[in-house]
PDB file of N, CA and C in Angstrom:
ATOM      1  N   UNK A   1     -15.079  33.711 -57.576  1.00  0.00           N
ATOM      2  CA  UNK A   1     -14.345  32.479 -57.852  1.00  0.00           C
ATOM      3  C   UNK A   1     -13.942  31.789 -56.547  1.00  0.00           C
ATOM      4  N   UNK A   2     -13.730  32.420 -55.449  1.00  0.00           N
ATOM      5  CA  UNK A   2     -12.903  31.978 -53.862  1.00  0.00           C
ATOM      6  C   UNK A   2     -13.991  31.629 -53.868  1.00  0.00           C
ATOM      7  N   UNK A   3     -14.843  31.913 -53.489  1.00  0.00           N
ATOM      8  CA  UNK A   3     -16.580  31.728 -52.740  1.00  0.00           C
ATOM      9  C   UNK A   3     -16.875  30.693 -53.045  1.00  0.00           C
ATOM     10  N   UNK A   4     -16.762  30.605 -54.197  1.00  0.00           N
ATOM     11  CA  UNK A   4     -17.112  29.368 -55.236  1.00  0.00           C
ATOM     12  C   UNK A   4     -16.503  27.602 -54.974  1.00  0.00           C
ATOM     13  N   UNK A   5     -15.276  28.192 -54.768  1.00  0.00           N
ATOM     14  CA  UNK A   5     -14.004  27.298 -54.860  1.00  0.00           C
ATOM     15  C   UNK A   5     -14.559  26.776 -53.371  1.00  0.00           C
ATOM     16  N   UNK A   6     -14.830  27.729 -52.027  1.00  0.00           N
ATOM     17  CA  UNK A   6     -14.840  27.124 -51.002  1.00  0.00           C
ATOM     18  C   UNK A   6     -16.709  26.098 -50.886  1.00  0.00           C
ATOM     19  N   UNK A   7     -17.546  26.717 -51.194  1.00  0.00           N
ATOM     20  CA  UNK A   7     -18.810  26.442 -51.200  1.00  0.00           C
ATOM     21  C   UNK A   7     -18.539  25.228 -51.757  1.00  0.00           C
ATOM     22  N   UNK A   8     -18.120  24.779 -52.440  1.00  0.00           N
ATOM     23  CA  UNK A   8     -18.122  23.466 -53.674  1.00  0.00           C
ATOM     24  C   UNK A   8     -17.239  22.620 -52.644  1.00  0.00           C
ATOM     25  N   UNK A   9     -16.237  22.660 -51.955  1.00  0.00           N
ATOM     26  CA  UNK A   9     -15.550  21.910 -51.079  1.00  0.00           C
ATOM     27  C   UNK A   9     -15.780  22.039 -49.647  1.00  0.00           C
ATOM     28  N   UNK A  10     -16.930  22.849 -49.091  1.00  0.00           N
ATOM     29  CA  UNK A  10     -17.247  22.190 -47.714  1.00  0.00           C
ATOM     30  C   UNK A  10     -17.846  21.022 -47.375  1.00  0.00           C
ATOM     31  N   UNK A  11     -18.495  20.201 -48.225  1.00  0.00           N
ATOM     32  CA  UNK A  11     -18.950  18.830 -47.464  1.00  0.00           C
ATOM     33  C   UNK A  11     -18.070  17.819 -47.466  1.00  0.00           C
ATOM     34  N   UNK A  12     -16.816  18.240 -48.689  1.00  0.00           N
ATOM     35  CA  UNK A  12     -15.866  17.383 -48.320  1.00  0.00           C
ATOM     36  C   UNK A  12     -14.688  17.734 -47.165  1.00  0.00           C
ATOM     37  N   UNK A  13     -14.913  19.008 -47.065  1.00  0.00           N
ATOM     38  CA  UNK A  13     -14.054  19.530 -45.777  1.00  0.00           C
ATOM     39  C   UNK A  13     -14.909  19.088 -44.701  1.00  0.00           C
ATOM     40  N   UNK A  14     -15.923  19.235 -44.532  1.00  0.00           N
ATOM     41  CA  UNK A  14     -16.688  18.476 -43.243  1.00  0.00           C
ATOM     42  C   UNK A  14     -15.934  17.346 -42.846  1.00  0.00           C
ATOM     43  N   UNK A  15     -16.526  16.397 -43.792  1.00  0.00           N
ATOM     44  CA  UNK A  15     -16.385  15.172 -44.049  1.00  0.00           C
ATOM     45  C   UNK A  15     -14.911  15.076 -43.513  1.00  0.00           C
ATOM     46  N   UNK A  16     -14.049  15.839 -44.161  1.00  0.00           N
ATOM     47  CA  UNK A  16     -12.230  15.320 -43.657  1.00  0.00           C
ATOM     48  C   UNK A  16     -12.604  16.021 -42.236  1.00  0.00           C
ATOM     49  N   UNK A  17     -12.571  16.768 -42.062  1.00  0.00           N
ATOM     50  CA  UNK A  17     -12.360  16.932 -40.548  1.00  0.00           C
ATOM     51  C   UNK A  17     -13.638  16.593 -39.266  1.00  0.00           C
ATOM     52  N   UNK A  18     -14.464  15.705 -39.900  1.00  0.00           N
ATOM     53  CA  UNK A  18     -15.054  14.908 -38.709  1.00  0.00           C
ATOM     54  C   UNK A  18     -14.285  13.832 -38.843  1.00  0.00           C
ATOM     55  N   UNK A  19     -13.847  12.791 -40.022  1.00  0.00           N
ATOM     56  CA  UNK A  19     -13.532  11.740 -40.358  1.00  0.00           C
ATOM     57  C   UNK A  19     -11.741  11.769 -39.068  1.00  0.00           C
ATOM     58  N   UNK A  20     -11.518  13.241 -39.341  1.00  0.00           N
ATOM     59  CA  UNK A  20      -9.598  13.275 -37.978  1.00  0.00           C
ATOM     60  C   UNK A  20     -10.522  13.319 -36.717  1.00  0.00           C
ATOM     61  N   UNK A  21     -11.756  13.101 -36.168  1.00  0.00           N
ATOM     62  CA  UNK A  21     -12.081  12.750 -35.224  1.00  0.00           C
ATOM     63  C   UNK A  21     -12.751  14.454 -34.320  1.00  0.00           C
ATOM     64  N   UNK A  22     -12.910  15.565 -35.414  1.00  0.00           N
ATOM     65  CA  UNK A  22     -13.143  16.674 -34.696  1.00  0.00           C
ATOM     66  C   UNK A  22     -14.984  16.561 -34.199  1.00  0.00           C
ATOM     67  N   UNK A  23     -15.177  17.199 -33.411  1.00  0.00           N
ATOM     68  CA  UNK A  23     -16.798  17.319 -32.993  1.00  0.00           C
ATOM     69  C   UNK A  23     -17.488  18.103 -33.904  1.00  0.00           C
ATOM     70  N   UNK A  24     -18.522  18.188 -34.302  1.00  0.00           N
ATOM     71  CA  UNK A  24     -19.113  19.270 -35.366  1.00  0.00           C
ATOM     72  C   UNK A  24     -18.727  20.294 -35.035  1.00  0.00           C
ATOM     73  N   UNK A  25     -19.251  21.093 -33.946  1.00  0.00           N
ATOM     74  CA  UNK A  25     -18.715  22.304 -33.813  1.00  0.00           C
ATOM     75  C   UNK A  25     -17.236  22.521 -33.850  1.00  0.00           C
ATOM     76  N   UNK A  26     -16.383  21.987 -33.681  1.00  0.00           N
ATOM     77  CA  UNK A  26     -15.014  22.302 -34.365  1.00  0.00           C
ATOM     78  C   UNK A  26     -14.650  22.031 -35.044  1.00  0.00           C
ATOM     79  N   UNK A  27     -15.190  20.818 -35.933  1.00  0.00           N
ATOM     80  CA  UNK A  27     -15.385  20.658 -37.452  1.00  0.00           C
ATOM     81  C   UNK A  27     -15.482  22.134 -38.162  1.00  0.00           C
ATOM     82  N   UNK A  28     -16.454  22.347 -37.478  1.00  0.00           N
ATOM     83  CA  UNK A  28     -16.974  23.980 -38.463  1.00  0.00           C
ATOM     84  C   UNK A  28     -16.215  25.046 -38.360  1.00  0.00           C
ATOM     85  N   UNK A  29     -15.660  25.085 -36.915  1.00  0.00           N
ATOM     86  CA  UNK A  29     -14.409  25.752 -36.173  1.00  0.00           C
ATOM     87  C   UNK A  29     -13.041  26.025 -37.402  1.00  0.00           C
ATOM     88  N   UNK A  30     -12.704  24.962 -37.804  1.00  0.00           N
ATOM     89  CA  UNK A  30     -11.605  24.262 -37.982  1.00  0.00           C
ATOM     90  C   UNK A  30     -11.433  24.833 -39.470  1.00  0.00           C
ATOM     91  N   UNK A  31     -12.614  24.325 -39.857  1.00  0.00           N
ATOM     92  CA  UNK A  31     -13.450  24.884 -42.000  1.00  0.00           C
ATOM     93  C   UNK A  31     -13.316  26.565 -41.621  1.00  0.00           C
ATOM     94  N   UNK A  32     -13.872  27.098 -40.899  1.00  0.00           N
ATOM     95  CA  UNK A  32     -13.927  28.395 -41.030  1.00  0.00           C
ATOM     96  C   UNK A  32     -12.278  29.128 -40.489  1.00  0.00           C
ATOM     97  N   UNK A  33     -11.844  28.796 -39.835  1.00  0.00           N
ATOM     98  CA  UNK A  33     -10.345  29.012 -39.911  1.00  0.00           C
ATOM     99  C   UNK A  33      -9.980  28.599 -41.329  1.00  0.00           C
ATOM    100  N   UNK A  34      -9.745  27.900 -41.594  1.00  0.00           N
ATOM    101  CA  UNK A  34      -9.185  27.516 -43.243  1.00  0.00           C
ATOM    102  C   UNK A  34      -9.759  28.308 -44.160  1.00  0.00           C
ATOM    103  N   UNK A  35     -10.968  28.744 -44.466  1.00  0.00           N
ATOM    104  CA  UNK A  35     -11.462  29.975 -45.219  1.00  0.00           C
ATOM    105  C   UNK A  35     -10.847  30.686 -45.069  1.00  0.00           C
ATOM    106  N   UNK A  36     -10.832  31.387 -44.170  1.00  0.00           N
ATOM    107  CA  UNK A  36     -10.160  32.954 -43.769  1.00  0.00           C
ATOM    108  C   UNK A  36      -8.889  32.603 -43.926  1.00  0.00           C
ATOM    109  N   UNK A  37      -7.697  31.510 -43.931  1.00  0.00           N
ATOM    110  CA  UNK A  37      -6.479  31.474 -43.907  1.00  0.00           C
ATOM    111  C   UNK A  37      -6.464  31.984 -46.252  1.00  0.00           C
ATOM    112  N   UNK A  38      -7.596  30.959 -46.386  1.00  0.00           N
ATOM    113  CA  UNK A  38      -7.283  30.789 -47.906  1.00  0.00           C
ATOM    114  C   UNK A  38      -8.280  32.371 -48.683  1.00  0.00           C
ATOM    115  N   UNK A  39      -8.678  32.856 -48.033  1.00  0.00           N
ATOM    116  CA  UNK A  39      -8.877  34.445 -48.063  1.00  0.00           C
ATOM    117  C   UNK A  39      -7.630  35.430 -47.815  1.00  0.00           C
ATOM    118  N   UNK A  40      -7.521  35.490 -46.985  1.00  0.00           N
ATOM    119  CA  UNK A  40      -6.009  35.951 -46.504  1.00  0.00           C
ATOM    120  C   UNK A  40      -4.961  35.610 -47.639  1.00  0.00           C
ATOM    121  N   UNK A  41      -4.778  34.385 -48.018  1.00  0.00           N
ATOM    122  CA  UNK A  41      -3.126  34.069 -48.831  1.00  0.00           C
ATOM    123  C   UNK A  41      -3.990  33.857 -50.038  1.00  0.00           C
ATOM    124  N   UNK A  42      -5.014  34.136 -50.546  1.00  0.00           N
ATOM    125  CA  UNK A  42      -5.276  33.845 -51.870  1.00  0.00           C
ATOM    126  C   UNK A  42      -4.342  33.932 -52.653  1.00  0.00           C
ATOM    127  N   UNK A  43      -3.704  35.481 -52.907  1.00  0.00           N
ATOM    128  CA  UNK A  43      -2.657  36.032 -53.679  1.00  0.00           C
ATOM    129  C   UNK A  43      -1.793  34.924 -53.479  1.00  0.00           C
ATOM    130  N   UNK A  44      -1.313  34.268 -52.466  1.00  0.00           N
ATOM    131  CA  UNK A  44      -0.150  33.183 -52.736  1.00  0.00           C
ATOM    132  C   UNK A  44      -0.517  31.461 -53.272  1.00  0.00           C
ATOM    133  N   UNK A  45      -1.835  31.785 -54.194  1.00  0.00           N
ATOM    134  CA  UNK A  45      -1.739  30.414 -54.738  1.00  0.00           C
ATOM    135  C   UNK A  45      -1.460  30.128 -55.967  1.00  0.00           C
ATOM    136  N   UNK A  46      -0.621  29.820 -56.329  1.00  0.00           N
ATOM    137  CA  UNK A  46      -0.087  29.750 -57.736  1.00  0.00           C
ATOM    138  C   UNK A  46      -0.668  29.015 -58.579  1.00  0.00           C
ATOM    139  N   UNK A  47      -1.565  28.177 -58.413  1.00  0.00           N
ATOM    140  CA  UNK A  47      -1.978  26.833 -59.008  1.00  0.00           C
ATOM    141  C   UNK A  47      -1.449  25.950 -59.617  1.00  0.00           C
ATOM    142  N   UNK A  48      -0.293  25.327 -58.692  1.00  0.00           N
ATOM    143  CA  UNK A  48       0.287  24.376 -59.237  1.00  0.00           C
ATOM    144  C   UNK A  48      -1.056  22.765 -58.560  1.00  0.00           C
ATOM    145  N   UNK A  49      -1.552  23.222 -57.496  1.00  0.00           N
ATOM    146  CA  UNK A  49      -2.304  22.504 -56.977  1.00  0.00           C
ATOM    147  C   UNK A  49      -3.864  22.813 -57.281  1.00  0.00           C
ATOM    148  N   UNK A  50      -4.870  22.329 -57.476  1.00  0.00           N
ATOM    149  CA  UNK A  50      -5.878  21.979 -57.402  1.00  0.00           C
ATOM    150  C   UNK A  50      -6.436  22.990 -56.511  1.00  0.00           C
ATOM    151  N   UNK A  51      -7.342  24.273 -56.465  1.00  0.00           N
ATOM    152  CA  UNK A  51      -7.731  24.821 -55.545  1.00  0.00           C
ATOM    153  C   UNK A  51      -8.240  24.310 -53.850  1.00  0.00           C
ATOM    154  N   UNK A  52      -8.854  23.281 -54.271  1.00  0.00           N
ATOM    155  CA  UNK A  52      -9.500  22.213 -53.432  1.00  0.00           C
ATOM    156  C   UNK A  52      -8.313  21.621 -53.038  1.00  0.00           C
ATOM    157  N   UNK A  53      -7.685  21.105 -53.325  1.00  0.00           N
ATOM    158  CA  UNK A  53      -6.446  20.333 -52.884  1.00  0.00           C
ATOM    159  C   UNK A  53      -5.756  21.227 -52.031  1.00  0.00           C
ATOM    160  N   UNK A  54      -5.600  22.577 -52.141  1.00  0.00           N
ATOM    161  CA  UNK A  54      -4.982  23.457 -51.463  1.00  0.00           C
ATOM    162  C   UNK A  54      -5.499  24.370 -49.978  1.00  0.00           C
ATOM    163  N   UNK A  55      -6.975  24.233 -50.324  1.00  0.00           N
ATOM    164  CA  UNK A  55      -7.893  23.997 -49.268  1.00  0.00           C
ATOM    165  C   UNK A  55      -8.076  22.719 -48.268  1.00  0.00           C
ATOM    166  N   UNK A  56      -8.180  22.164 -48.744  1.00  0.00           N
ATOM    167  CA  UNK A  56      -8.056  20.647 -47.676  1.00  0.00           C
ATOM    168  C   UNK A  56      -6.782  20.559 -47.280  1.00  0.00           C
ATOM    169  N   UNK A  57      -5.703  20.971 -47.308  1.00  0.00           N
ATOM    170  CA  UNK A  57      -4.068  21.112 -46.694  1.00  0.00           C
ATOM    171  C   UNK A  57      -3.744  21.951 -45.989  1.00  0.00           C
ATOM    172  N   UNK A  58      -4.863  23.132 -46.160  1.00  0.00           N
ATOM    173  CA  UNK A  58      -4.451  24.371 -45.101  1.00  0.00           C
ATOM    174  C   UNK A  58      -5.336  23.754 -43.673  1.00  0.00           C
ATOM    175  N   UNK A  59      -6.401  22.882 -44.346  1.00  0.00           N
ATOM    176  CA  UNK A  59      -7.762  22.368 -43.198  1.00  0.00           C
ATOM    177  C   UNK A  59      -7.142  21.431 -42.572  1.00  0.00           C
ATOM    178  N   UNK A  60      -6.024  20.844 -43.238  1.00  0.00           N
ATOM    179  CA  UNK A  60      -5.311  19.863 -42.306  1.00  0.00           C
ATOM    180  C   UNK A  60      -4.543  19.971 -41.133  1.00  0.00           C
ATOM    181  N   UNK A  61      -3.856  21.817 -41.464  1.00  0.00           N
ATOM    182  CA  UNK A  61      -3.137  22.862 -40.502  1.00  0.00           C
ATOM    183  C   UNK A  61      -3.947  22.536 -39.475  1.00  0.00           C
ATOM    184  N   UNK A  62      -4.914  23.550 -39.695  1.00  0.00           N
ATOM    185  CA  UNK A  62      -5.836  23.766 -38.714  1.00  0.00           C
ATOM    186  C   UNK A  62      -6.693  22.937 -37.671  1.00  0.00           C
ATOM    187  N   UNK A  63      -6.843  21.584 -38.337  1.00  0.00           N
ATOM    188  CA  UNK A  63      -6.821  20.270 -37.817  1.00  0.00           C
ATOM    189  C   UNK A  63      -5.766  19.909 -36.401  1.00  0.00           C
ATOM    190  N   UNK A  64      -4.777  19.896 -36.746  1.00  0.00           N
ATOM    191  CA  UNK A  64      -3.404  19.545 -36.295  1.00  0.00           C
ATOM    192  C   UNK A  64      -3.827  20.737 -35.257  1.00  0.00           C
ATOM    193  N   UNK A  65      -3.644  21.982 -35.563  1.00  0.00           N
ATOM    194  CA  UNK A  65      -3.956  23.528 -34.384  1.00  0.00           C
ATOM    195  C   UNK A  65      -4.967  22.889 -33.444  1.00  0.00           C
ATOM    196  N   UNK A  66      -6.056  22.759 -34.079  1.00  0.00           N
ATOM    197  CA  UNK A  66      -6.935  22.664 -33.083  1.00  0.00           C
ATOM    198  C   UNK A  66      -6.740  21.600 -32.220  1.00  0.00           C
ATOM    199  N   UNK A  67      -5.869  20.128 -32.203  1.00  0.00           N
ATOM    200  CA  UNK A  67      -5.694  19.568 -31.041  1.00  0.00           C
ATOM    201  C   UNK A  67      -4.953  19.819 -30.699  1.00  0.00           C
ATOM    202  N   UNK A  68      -4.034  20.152 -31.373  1.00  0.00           N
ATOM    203  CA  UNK A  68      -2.652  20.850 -30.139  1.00  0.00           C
ATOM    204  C   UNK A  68      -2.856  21.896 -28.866  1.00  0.00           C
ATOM    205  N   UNK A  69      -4.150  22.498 -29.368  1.00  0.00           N
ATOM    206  CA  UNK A  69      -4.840  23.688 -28.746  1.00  0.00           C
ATOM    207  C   UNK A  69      -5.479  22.739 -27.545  1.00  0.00           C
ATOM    208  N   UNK A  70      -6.544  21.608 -27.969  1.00  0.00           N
ATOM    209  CA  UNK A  70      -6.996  20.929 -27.287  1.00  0.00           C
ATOM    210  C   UNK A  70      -6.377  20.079 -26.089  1.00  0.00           C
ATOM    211  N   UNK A  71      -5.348  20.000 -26.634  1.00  0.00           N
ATOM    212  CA  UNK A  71      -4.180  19.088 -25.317  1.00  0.00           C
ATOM    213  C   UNK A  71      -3.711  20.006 -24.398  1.00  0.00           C
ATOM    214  N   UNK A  72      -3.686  21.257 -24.837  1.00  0.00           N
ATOM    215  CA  UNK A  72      -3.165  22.354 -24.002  1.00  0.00           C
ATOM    216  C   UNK A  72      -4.412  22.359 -22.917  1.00  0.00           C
ATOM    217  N   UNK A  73      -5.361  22.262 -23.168  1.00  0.00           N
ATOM    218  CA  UNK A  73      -6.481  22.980 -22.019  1.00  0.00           C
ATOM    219  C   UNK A  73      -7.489  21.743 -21.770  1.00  0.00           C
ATOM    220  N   UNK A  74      -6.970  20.470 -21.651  1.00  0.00           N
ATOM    221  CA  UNK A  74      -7.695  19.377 -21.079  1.00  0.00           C
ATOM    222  C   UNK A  74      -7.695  19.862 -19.792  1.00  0.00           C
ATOM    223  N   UNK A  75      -9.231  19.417 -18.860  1.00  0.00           N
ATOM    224  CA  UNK A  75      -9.806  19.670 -17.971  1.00  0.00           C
ATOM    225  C   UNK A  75      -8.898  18.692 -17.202  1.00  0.00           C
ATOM    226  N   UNK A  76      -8.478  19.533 -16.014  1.00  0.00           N
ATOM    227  CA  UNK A  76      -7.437  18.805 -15.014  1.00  0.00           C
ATOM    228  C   UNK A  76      -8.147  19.140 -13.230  1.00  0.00           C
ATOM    229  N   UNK A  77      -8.032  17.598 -12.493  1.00  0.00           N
ATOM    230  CA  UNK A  77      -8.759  17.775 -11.328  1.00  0.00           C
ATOM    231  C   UNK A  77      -8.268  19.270 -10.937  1.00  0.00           C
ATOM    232  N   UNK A  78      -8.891  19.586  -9.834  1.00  0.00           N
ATOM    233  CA  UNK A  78      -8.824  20.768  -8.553  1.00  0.00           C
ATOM    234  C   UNK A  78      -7.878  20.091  -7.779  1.00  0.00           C
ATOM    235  N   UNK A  79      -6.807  20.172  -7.632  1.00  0.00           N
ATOM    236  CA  UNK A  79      -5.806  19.553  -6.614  1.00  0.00           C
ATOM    237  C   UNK A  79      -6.445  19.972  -4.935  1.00  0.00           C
ATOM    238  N   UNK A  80      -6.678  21.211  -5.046  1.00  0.00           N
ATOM    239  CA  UNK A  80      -7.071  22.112  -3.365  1.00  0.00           C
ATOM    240  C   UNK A  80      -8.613  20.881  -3.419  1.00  0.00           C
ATOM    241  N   UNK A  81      -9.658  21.285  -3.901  1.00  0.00           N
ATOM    242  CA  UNK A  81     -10.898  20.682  -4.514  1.00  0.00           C
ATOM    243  C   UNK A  81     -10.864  18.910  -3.245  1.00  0.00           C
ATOM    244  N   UNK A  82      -9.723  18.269  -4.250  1.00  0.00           N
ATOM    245  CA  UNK A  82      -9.764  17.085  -4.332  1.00  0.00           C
ATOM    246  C   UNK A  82      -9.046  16.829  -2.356  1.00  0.00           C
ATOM    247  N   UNK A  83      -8.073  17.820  -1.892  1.00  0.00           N
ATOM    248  CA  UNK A  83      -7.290  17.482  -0.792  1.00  0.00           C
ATOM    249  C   UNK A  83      -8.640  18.167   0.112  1.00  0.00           C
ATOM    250  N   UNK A  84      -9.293  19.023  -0.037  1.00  0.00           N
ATOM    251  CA  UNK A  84     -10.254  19.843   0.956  1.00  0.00           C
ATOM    252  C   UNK A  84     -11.327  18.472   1.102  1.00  0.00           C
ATOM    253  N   UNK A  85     -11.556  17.648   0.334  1.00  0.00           N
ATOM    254  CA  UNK A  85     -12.551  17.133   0.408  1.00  0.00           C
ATOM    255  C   UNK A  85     -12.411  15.567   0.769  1.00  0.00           C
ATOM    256  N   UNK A  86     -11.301  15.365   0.953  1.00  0.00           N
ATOM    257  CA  UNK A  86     -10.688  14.216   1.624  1.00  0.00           C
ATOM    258  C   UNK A  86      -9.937  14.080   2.369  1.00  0.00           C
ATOM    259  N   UNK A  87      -9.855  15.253   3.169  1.00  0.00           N
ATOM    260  CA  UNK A  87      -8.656  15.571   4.450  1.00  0.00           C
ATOM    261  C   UNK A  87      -9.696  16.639   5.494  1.00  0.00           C
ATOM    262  N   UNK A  88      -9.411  16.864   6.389  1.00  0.00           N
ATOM    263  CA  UNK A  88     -10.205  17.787   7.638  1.00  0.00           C
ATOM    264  C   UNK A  88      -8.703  18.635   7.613  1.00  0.00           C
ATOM    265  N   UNK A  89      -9.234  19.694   8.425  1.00  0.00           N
ATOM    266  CA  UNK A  89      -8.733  21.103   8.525  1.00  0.00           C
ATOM    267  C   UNK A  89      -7.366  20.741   9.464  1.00  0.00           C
ATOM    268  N   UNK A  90      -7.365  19.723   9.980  1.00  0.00           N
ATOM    269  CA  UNK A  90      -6.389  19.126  10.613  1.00  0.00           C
ATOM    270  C   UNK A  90      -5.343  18.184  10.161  1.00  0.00           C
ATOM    271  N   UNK A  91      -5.540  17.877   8.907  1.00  0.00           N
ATOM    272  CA  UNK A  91      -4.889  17.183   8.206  1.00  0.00           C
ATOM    273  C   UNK A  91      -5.257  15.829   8.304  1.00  0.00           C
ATOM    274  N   UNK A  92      -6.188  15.239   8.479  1.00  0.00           N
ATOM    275  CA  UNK A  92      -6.516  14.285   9.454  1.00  0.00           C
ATOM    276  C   UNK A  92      -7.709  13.687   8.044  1.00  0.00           C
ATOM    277  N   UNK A  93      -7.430  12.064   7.676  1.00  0.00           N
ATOM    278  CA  UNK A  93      -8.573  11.772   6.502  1.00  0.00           C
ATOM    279  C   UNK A  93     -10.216  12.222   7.138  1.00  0.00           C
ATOM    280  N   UNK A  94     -10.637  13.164   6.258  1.00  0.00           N
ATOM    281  CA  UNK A  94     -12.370  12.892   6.560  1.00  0.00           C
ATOM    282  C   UNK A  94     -12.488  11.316   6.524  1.00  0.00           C
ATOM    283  N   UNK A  95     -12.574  11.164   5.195  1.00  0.00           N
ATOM    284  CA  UNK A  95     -12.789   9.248   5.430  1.00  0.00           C
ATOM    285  C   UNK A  95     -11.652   8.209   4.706  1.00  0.00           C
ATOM    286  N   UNK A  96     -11.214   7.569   5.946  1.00  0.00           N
ATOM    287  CA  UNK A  96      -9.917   6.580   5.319  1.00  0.00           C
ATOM    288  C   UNK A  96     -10.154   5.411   3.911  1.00  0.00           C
ATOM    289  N   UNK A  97      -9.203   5.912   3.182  1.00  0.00           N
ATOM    290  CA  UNK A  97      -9.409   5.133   2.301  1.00  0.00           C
ATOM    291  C   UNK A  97      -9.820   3.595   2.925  1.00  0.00           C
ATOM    292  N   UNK A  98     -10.202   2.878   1.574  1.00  0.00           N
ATOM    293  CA  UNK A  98     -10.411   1.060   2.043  1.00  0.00           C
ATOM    294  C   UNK A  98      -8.819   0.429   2.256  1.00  0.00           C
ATOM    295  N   UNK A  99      -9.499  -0.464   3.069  1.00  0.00           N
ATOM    296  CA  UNK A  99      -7.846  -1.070   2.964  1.00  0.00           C
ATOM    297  C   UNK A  99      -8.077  -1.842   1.790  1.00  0.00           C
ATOM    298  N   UNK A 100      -6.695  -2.750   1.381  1.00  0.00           N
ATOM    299  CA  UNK A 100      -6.718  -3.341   1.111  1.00  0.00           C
ATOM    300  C   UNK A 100      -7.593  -4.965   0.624  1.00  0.00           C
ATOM    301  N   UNK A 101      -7.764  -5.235  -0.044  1.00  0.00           N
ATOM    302  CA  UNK A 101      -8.784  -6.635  -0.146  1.00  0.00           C
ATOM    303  C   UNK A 101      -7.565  -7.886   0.431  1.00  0.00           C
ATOM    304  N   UNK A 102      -8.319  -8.466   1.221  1.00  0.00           N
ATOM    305  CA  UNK A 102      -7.232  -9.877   1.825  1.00  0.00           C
ATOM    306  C   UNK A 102      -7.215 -10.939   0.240  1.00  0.00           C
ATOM    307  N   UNK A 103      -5.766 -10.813   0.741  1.00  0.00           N
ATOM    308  CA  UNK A 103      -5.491 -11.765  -0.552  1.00  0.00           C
ATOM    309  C   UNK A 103      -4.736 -10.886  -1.450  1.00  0.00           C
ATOM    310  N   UNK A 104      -4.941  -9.682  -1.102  1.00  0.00           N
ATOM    311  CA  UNK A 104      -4.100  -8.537  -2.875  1.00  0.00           C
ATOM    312  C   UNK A 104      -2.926  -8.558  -2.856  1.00  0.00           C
ATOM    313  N   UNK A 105      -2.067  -8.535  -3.632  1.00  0.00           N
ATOM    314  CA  UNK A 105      -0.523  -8.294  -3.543  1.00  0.00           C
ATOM    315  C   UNK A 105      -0.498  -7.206  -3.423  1.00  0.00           C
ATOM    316  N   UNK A 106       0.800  -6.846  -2.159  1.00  0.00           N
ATOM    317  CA  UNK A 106       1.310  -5.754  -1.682  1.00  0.00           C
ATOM    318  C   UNK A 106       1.980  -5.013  -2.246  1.00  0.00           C
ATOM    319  N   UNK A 107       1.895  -3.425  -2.175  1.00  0.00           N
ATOM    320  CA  UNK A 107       2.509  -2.616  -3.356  1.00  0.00           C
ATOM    321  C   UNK A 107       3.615  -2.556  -3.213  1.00  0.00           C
ATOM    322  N   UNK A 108       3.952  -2.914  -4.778  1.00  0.00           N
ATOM    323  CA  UNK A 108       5.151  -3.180  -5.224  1.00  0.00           C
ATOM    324  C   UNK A 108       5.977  -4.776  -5.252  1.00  0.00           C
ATOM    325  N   UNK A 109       4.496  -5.807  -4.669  1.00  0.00           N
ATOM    326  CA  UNK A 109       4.953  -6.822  -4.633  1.00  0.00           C
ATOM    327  C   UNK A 109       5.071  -7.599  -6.373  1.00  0.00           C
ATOM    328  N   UNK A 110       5.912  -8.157  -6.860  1.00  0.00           N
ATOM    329  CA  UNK A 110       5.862  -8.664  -8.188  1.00  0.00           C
ATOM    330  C   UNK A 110       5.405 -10.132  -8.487  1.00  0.00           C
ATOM    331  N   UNK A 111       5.036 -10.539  -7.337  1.00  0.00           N
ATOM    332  CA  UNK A 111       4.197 -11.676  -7.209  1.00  0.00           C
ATOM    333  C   UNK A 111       5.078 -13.198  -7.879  1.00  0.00           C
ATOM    334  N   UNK A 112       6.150 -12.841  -7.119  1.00  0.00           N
ATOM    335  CA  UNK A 112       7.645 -13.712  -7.080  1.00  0.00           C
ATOM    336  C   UNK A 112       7.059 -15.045  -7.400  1.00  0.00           C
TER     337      UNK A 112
END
């Protein structure tokens, strides 16, 4: 009957969790966490809800998890990376930034 219940609602679980903006592979990520959550708590579904309905709400959890997860581990420059490669061993610029363009307002000027 679970098997059943989930097989019959993955293309609409796809569907919701590409539609919150996930990539396929964590689309699928995301569906297969929600299986195993609604494996796990089967025993706690009472059916006041719609099996499916109760599946697509746990997928919504997991939705929500997975970017929260995702904001945690956005790719952030090399600080050392970025100073090694625009400074000499002396502290001294390898290569000076540009100046300015003639004519730009000066930083912090509000252009009175």
């Amino acid at each position: 009957m679970l098997g059943l219940v989930v097989r019959e609602a993955l293309p609409g679980l796809l569907r919701a969790a590409r539609a919150a903006g996930l990539a396929q592979d964590a689309a699928e990520d995301a569906i297969q966490d929600a299986a195993l959550v609604v494996v796990r708590r089967s025993s706690e579904f009472d059916g006041r809800a719609r099996a499916g309905t109760w599946l697509h709400g746990i997928l919504a959890h997991k939705i929500r998890e997975s970017r929260r997860e995702a904001g945690r581990h956005r790719d952030h420059d090399d600080i050392d990376a970025i100073v090694e490669a625009r400074f000499r061993p002396d502290g001294r610029w390898a290569t000076p930034p540009l100046p300015p363009e003639p004519g730009a307002p000066a930083l912090g000027d509000r252009g009175a």
